[in-house]
Protein backbone atom coordinates (compact mmCIF):
# COMPACT_ATOMS: atom_id res chain seq x y z
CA UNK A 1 8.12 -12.22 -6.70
CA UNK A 2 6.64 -8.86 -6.66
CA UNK A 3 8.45 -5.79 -4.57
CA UNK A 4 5.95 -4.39 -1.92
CA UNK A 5 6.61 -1.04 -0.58
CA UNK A 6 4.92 -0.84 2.78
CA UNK A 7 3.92 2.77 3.83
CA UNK A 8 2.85 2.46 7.78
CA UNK A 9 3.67 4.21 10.71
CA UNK A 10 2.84 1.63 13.48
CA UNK A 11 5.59 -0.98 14.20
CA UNK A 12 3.18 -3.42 14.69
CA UNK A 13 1.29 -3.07 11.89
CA UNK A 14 4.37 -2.79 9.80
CA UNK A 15 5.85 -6.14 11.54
CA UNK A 16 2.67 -8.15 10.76
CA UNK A 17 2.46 -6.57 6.68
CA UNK A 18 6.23 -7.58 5.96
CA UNK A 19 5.67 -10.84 7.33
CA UNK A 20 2.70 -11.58 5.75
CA UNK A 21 4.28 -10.44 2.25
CA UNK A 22 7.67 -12.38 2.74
CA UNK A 23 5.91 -15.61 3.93
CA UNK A 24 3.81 -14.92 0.06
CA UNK A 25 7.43 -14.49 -1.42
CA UNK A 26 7.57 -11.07 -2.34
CA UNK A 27 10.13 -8.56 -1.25
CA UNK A 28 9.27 -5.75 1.12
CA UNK A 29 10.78 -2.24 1.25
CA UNK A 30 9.28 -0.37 4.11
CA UNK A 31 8.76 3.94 4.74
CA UNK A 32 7.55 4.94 8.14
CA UNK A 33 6.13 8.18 6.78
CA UNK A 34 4.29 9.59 3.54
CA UNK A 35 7.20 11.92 2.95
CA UNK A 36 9.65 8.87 2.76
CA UNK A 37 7.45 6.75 1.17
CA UNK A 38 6.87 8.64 -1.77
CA UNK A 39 10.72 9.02 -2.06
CA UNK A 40 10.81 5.38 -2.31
CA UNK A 41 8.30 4.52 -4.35
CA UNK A 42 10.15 7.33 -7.22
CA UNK A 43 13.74 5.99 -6.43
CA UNK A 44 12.57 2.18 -6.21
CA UNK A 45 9.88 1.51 -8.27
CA UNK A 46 8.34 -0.69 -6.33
CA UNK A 47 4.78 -3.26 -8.13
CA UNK A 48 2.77 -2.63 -5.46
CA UNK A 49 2.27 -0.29 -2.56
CA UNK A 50 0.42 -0.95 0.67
CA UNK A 51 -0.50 2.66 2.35
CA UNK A 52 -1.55 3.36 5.77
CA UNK A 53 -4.27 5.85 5.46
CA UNK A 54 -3.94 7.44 9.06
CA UNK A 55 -0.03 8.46 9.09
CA UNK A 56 2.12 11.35 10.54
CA UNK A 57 2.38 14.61 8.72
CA UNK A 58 0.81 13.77 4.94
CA UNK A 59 -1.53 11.28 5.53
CA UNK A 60 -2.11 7.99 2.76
CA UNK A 61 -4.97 9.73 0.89
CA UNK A 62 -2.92 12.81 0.26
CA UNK A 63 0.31 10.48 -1.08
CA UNK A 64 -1.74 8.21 -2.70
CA UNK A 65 -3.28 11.28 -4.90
CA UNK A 66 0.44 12.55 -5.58
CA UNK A 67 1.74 9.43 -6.76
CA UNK A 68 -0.95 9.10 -9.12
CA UNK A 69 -0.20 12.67 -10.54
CA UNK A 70 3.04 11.75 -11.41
CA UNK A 71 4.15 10.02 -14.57
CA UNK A 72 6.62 7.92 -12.54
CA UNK A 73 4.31 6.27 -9.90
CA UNK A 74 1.30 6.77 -11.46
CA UNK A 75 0.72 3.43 -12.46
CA UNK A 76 1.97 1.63 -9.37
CA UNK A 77 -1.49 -0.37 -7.73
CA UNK A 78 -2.18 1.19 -4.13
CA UNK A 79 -4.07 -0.89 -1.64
CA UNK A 80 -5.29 1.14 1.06
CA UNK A 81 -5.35 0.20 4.80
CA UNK A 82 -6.92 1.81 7.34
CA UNK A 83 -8.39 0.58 11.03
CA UNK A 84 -11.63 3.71 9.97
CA UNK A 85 -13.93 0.80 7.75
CA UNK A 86 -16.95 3.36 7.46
CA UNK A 87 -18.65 2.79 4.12
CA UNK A 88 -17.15 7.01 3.35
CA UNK A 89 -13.65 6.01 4.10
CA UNK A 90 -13.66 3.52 1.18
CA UNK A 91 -15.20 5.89 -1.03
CA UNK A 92 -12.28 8.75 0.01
CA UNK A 93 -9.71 6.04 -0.69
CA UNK A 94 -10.95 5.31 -4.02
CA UNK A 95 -11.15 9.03 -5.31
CA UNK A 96 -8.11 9.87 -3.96
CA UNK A 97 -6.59 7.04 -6.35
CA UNK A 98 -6.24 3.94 -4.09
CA UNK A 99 -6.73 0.77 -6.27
CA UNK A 100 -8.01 -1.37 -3.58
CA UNK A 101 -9.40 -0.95 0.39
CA UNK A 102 -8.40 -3.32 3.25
CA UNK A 103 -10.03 -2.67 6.57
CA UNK A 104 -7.07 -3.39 10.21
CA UNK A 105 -6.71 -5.40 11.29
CA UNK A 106 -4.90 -7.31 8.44
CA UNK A 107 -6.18 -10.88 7.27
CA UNK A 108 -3.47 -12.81 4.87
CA UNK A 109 -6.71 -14.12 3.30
CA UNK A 110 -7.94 -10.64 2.19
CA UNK A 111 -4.61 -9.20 1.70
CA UNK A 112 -3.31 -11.79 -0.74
CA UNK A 113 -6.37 -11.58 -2.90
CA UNK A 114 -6.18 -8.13 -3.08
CA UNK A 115 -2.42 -8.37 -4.33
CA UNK A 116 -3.31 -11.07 -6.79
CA UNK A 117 -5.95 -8.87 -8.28
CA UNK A 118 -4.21 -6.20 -9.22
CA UNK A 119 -0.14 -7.70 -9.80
CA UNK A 120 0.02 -9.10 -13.45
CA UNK A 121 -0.02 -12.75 -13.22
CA UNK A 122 4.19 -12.74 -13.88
CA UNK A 123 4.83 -10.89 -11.25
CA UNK A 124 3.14 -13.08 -8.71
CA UNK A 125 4.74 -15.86 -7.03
C-alpha cells in the first residue's frame, strides 16, 4: 500500500481520485490548495503525489517545481493532472518536474498504470 497525497481543488475531482486510489488499496491524504499541499507532502512524506495543475493561488506547476528543489520532497514521483491536454501543457508539466501527465477526466485504467510505473514494486499493492 502506497500513501497518495492528492493535491486538487475541485470536490469532484478529489471525490473520484480518493476513490479510485482506495478501491487500488493505497491510502489517500488529501490538500485542497498548493500552499497546503506542499505542507503535507514535507510533514507526511507521502510515495506519490497526484497534482492538479489548474489550482487556487500557486498553481501545480509552480509546487511541483518547489518540491523538487527541496531535499525533502524532491524525490517524491508527481503525476500531473490537468483537464488543458494540449501537446505544450505536457511539455510545461514535465520541465517543471512532474514525473508523469494524466489528461481529466480521470480513467482508473490510465491512472493505475501511471502509479505502477513510477512506485517501486514493494510499495504497490
Amino acid at each position: 500500500m502506497a500513501r497518495i497525497l492528492i493535491i486538487e481543488d475541485n470536490a469532484a475531482n478529489m471525490k473520484l481520485a480518493s476513490l479510485l486510489l482506495r478501491h487500488a488499496g493505497h491510502a489517500v491524504l488529501c490538500a485542497p490548495d498548493a500552499e497546503s499541499g506542499l505542507t503535507m507532502a514535507r510533514t507526511d512524506n507521502p510515495d506519490l503525489i497526484l497534482m492538479d495543475i489548474q489550482l487556487p493561488g500557486m498553481d501545480g506547476l509552480a509546487a511541483t517545481a518547489l518540491l523538487k528543489q527541496d531535499a525533502g520532497t524532491g524525490t517524491i514521483p508527481v503525476i500531473a493532472l490537468t483537464a488543458m491536454a494540449m501537446k505544450e501543457d505536457r511539455a510545461k508539466s514535465e520541465s517543471a518536474g512532474c514525473d508523469a501527465y494524466i489528461a481529466k477526466p480521470l480513467r482508473h485504467q490510465e491512472l493505475y498504470a501511471a502509479i505502477d510505473a513510477l512506485l517501486p514494486p514493494g510499495e504497490i499493492p
